[in-house]
Protein backbone atom coordinates (compact mmCIF):
# COMPACT_ATOMS: atom_id res chain seq x y z
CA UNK A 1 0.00 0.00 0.00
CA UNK A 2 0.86 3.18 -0.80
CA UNK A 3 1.87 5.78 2.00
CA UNK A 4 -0.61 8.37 0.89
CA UNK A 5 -3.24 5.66 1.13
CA UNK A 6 -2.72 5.37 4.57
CA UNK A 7 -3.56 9.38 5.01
CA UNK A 8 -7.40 8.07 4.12
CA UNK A 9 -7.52 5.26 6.65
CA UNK A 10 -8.95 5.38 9.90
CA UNK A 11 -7.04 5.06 13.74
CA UNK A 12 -8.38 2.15 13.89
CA UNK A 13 -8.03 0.56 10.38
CA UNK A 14 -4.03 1.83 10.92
CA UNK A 15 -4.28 0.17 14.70
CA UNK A 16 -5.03 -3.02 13.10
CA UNK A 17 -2.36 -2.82 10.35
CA UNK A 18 0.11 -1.74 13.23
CA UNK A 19 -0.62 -5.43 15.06
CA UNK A 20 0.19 -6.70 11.63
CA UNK A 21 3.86 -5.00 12.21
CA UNK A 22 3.04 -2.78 9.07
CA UNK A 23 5.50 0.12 9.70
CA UNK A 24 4.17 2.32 7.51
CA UNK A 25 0.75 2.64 9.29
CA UNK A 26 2.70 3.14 12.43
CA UNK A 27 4.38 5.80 10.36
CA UNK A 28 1.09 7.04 9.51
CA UNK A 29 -0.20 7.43 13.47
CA UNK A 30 3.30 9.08 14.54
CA UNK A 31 2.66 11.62 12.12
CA UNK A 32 -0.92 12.86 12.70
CA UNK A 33 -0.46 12.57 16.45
CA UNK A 34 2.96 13.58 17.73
CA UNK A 35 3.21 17.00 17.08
CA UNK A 36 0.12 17.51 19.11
CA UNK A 37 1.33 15.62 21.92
CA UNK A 38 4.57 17.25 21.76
CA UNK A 39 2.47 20.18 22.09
CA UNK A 40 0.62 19.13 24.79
CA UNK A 41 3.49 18.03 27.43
CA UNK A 42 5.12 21.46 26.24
CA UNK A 43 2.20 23.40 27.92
CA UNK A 44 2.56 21.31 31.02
CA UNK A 45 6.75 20.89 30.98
CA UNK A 46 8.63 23.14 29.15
CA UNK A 47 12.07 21.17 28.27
CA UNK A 48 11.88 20.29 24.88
CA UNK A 49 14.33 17.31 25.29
CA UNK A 50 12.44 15.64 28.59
CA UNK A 51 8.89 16.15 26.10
CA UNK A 52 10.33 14.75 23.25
CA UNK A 53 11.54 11.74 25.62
CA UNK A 54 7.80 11.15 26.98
CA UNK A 55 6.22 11.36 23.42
CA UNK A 56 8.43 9.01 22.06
CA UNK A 57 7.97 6.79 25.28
CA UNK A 58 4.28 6.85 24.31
CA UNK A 59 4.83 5.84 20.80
CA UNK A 60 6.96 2.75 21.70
CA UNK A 61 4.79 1.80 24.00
CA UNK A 62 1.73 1.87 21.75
CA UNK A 63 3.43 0.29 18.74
CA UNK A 64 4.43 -2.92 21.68
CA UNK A 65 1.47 -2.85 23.91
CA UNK A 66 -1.15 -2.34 21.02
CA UNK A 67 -1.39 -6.11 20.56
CA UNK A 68 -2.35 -6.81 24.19
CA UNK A 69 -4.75 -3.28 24.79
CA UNK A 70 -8.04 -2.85 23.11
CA UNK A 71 -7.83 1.14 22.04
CA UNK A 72 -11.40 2.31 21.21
CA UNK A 73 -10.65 5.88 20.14
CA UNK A 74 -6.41 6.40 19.47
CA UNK A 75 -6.52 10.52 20.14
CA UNK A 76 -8.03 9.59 23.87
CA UNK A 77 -5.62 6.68 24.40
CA UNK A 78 -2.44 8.87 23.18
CA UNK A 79 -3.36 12.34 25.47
CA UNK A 80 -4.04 10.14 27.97
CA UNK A 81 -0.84 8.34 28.44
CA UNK A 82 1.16 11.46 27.54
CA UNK A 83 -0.99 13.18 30.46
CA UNK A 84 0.43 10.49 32.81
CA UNK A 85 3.93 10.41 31.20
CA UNK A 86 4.10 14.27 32.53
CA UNK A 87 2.38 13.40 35.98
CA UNK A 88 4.58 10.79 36.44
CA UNK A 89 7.86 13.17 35.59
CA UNK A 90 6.62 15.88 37.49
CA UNK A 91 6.33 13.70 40.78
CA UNK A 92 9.65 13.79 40.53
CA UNK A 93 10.32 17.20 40.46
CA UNK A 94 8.42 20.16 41.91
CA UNK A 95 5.74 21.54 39.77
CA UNK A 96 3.65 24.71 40.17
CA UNK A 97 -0.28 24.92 40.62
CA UNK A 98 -0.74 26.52 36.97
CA UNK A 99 0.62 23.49 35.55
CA UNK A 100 -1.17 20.85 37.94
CA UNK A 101 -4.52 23.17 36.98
CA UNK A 102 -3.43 22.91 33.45
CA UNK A 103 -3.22 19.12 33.41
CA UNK A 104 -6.82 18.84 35.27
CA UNK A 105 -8.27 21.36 32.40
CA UNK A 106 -7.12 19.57 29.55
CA UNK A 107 -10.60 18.22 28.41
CA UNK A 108 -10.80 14.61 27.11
CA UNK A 109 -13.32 15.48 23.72
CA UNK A 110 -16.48 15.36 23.72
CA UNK A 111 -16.39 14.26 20.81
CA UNK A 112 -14.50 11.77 21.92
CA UNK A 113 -16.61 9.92 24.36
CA UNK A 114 -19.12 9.64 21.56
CA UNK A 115 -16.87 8.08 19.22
CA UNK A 116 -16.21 5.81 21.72
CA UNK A 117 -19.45 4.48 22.64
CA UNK A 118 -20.06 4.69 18.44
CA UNK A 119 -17.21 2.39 18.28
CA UNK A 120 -18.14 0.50 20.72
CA UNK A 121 -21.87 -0.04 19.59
CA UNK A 122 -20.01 -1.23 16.54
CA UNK A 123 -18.27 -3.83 17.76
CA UNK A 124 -21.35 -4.89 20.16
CA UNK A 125 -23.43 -5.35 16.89
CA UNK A 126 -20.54 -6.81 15.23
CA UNK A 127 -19.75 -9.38 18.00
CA UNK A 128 -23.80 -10.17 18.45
CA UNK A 129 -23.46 -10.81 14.74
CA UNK A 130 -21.00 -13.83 14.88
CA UNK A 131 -22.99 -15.57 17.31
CA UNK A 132 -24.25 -18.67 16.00
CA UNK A 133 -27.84 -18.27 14.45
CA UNK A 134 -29.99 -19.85 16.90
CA UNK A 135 -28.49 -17.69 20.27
CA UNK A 136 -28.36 -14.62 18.59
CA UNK A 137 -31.79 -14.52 17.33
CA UNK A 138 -32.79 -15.59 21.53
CA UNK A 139 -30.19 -13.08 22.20
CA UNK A 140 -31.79 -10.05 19.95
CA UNK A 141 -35.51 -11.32 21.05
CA UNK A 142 -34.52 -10.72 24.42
CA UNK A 143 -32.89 -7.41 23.85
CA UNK A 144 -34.42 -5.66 21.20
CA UNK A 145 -37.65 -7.03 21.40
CA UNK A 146 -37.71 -6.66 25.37
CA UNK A 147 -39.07 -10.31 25.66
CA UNK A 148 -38.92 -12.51 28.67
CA UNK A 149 -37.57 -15.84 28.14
CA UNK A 150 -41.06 -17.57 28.84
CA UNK A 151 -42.35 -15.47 26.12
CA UNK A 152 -39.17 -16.37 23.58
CA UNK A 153 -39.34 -20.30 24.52
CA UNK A 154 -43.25 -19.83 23.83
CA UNK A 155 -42.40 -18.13 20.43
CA UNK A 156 -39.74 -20.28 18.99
CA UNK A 157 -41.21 -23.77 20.84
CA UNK A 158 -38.08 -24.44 23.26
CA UNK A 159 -37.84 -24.97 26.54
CA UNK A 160 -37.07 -22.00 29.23
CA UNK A 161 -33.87 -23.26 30.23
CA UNK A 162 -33.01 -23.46 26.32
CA UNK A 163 -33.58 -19.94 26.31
CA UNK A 164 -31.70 -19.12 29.63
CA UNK A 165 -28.69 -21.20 27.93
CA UNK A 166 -28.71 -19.36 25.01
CA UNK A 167 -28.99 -16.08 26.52
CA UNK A 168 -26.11 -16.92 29.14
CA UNK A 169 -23.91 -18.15 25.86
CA UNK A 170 -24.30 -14.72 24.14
CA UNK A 171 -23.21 -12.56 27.30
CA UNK A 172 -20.18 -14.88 27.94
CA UNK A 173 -19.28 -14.80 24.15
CA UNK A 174 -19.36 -10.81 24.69
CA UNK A 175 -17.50 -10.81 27.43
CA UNK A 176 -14.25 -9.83 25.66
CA UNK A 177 -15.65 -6.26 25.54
CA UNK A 178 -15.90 -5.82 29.43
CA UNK A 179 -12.84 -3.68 29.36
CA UNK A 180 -15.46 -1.07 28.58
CA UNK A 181 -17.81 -2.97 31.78
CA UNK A 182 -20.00 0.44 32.04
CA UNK A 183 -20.62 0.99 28.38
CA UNK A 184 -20.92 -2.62 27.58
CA UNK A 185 -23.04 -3.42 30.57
CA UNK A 186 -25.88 -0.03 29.38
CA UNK A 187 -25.29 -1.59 25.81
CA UNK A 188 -26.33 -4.96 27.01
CA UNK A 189 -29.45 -3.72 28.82
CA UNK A 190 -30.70 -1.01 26.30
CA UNK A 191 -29.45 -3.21 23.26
């Protein structure tokens, strides 16, 4: 692929080439993100070398620990663990109370938290979609269609239990999103 294609691909489309050791998306995420984060531990600790140190500290351990985390939305992830890099270097120094205010103002996006739970509606939908047939249609009856299981086994001639088995399936098969446990569990019950 070519570089400039990876300009038009999403965070997490370039996350999931990065897992793939594809350098070049890698590439890609260093360059839309580390200026701003440079930027960003700037405001907070102004030595250009010791910033520079953090971002890169970030990047390395994003391009390593991307295989084991699950990183919903990238921009979030990245402030985030530059926000901690600085905490964590200014511990060990003496900081003032502008730059410990500045640090508690920095807003995490709106915009953010909405891509978030759109990305993570995604993936509930997707995951609920590679269920097998017969416990995701129990599965959807029960959520979407807000019926109880005596009304699904009534529906679709199976015992209760059936439907309690099914139903129990689907959540454990899910389960791999509980690193989001408060928007999976509201997804779950107003699925």
């Amino acid at each position: 692929m070519l570089r400039n294609n990876y300009k038009t691909l999403s965070d997490i489309d370039l996350l999931s080439l990065v897992v793939k050791d594809d350098r070049l998306a890698f590439a890609e995420i260093y360059s839309r993100y580390w200026q701003a984060l440079y930027k960003y531990a700037y405001k907070v600790c102004p030595d250009e070398m010791l910033c520079e140190d953090m971002v890169q500290e970030v990047f390395i351990s994003l391009y390593y620990k991307n295989r084991e985390t699950r990183i919903v939305h990238l921009e979030s992830y990245l402030i985030k663990a530059v926000k901690y890099k600085v905490l964590n270097q200014l511990r060990k120094r003496e900081f003032t109370d502008l730059q410990q205010r500045y640090i508690e103002l920095i807003p995490e996006k709106e915009e953010s938290q909405e891509l978030e739970y759109q990305e993570l509606l995604a993936l509930t939908h997707r995951s609920i979609n590679q269920l097998p047939p017969r416990c995701r249609q129990v599965f959807k009856m029960s959520r979407e269609q807000g019926l109880s299981h005596a009304q699904i086994a009534e529906e679709l001639s199976l015992s209760v239990r059936t439907i309690e088995k099914h139903i129990s399936n689907a959540i454990a098969a899910l389960r791999h999103l509980n690193e989001f446990s408060i928007w999976f569990a509201f997804i779950l019950i107003n699925y």
